[in-house]
Protein backbone atom coordinates (compact mmCIF):
# COMPACT_ATOMS: atom_id res chain seq x y z
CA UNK A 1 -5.84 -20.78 1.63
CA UNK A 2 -4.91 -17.54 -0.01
CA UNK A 3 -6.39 -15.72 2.85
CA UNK A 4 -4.28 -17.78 5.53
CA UNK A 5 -0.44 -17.52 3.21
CA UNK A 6 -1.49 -13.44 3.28
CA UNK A 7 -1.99 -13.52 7.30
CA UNK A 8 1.56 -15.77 7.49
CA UNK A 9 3.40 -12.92 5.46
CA UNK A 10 2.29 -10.45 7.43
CA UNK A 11 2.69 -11.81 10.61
CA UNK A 12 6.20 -12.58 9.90
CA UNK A 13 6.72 -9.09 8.64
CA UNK A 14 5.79 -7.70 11.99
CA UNK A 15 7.71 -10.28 13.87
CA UNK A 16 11.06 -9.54 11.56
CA UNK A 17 10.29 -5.49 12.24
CA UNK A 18 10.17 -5.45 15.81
CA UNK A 19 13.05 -4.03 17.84
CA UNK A 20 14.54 -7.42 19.17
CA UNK A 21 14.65 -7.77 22.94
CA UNK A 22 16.12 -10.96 23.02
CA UNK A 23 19.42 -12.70 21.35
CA UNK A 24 19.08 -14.50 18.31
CA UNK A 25 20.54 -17.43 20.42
CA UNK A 26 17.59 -17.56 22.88
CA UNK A 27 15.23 -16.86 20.31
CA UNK A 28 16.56 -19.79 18.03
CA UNK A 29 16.49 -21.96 20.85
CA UNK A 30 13.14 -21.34 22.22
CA UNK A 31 11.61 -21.22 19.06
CA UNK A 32 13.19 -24.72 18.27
CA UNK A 33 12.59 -26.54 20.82
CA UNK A 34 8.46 -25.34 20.36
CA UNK A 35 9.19 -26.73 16.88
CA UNK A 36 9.97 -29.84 17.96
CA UNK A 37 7.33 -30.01 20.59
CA UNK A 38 4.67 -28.63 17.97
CA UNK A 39 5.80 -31.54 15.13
CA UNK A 40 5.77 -34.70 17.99
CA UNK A 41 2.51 -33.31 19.29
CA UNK A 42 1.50 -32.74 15.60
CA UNK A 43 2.28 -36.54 14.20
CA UNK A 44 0.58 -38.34 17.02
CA UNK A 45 -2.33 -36.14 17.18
CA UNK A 46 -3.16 -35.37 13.81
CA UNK A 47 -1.68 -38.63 11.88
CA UNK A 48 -2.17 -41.21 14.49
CA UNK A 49 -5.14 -40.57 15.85
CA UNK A 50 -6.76 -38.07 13.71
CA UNK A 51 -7.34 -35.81 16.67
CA UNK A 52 -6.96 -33.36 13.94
CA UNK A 53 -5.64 -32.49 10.79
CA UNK A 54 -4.48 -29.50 8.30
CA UNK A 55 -6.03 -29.16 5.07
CA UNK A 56 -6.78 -32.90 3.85
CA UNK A 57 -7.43 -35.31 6.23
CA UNK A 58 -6.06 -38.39 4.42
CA UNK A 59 -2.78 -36.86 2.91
CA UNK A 60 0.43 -34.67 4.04
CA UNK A 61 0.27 -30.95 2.23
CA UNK A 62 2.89 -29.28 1.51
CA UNK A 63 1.34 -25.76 2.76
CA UNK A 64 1.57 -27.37 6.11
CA UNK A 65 5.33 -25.40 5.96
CA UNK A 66 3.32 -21.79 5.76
CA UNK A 67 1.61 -22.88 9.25
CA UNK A 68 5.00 -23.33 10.16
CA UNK A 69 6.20 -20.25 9.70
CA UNK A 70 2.97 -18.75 10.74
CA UNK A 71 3.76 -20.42 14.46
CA UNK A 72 7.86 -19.26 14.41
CA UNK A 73 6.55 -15.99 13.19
CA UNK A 74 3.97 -16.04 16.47
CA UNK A 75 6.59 -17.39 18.94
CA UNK A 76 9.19 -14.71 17.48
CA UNK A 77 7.08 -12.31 18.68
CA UNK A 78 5.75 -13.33 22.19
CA UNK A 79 9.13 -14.56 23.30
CA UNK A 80 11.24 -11.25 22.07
CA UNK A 81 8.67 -9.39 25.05
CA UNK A 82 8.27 -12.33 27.47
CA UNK A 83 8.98 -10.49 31.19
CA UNK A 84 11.62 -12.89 31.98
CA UNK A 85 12.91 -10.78 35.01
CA UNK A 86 9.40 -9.83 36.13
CA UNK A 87 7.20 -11.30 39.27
CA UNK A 88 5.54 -14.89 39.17
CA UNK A 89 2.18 -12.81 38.29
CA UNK A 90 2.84 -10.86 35.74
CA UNK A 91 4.36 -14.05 33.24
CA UNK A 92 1.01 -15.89 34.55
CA UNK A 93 -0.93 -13.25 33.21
CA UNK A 94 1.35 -12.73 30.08
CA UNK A 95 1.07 -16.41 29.17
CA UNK A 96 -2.61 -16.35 30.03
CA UNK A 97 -3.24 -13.28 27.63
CA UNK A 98 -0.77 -15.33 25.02
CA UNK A 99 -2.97 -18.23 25.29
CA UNK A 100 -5.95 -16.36 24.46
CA UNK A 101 -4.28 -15.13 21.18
CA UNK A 102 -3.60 -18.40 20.18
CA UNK A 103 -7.05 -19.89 20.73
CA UNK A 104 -8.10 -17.07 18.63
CA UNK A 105 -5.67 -17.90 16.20
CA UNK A 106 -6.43 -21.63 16.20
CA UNK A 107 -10.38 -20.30 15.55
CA UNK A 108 -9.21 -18.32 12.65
CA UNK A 109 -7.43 -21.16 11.12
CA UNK A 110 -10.57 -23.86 11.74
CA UNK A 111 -12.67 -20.98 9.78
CA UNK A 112 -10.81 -20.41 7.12
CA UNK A 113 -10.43 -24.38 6.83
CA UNK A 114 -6.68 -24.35 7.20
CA UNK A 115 -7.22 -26.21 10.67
CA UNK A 116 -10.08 -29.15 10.44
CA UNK A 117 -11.19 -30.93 13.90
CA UNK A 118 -12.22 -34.75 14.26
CA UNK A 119 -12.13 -35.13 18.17
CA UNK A 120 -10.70 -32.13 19.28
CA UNK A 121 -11.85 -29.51 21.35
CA UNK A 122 -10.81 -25.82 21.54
CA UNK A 123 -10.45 -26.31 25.58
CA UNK A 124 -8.26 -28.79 24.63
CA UNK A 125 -6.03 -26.47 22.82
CA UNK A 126 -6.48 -23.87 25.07
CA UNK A 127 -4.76 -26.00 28.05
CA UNK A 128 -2.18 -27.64 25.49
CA UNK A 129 -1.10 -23.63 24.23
CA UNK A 130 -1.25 -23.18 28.02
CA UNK A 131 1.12 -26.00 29.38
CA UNK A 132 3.04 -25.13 26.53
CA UNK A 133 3.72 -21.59 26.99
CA UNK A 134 5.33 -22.72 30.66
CA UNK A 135 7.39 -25.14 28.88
CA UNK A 136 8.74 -22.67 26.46
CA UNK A 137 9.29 -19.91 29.59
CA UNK A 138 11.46 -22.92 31.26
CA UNK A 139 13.41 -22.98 27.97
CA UNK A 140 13.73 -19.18 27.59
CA UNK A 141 14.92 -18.93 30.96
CA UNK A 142 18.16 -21.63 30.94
CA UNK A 143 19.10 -20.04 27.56
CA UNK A 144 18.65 -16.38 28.51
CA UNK A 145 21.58 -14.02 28.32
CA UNK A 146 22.96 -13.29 31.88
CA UNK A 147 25.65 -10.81 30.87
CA UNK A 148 23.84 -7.84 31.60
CA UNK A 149 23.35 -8.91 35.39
CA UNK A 150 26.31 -10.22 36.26
């Protein structure tokens, strides 16, 4: 658990340290709406059906709030250098590269028991992170800053 609240810090010590690419308004908006897509996903999934579950399986922790920052942290940093005005291939192969980090991420948590799985599948995450990641881009684009192109 230590190991994981280290890897949190310093993942949102790189995310707060990057030169920002984005506004703060299309950040905050992207990375809320994931929120709220995460948490729904999270309470059917993990409390409902026990697809899953963080830490202890038969109660609510209250370090589940460090693997919330740990994701804004994550999403701070892939959507600050999404290519928003770049060619249909090159955000497919972003997202795809993005999606591969967070499987790897999602490993890292199941092996350092922050993450536990009852039915759940890696593949499974790998097409939810996936789907996700479009969703988000969908987001990021209505809220994106068009004063620079006008």
């Amino acid at each position: 658990m230590k190991l994981y609240i280290v890897t949190v810090i310093l993942v949102l010590l790189v995310a707060l340290k990057l030169p920002r690419k984005r506004t703060k308004h299309e950040l905050l908006v992207t990375i809320q709406f994931a929120l709220l897509m995460n948490f729904i996903t999270d309470l059917y999934l993990d409390l409902k059906y026990k697809l899953y579950w963080y830490f202890d399986k038969e109660q609510i922790e209250w370090f589940y709030l460090a693997v919330a920052l740990g994701e804004v942290a994550v999403l701070v940093i892939i959507f600050n250098y999404f290519p928003l005005n770049s060619n249909a291939s090159k955000k497919f192969i972003y997202i795809l590269g993005w999606t591969c980090i967070l499987v790897l991420l999602e490993l890292y948590a199941v092996y350092i028991r922050v993450l536990h799985y009852g039915e759940w599948n890696i593949i499974y995450s790998a097409g939810v992170y996936f789907i996700s990641m479009y969703i988000l881009y969908f987001v990021l684009d209505y809220t994106a800053d068009r004063r620079e192109t006008q």
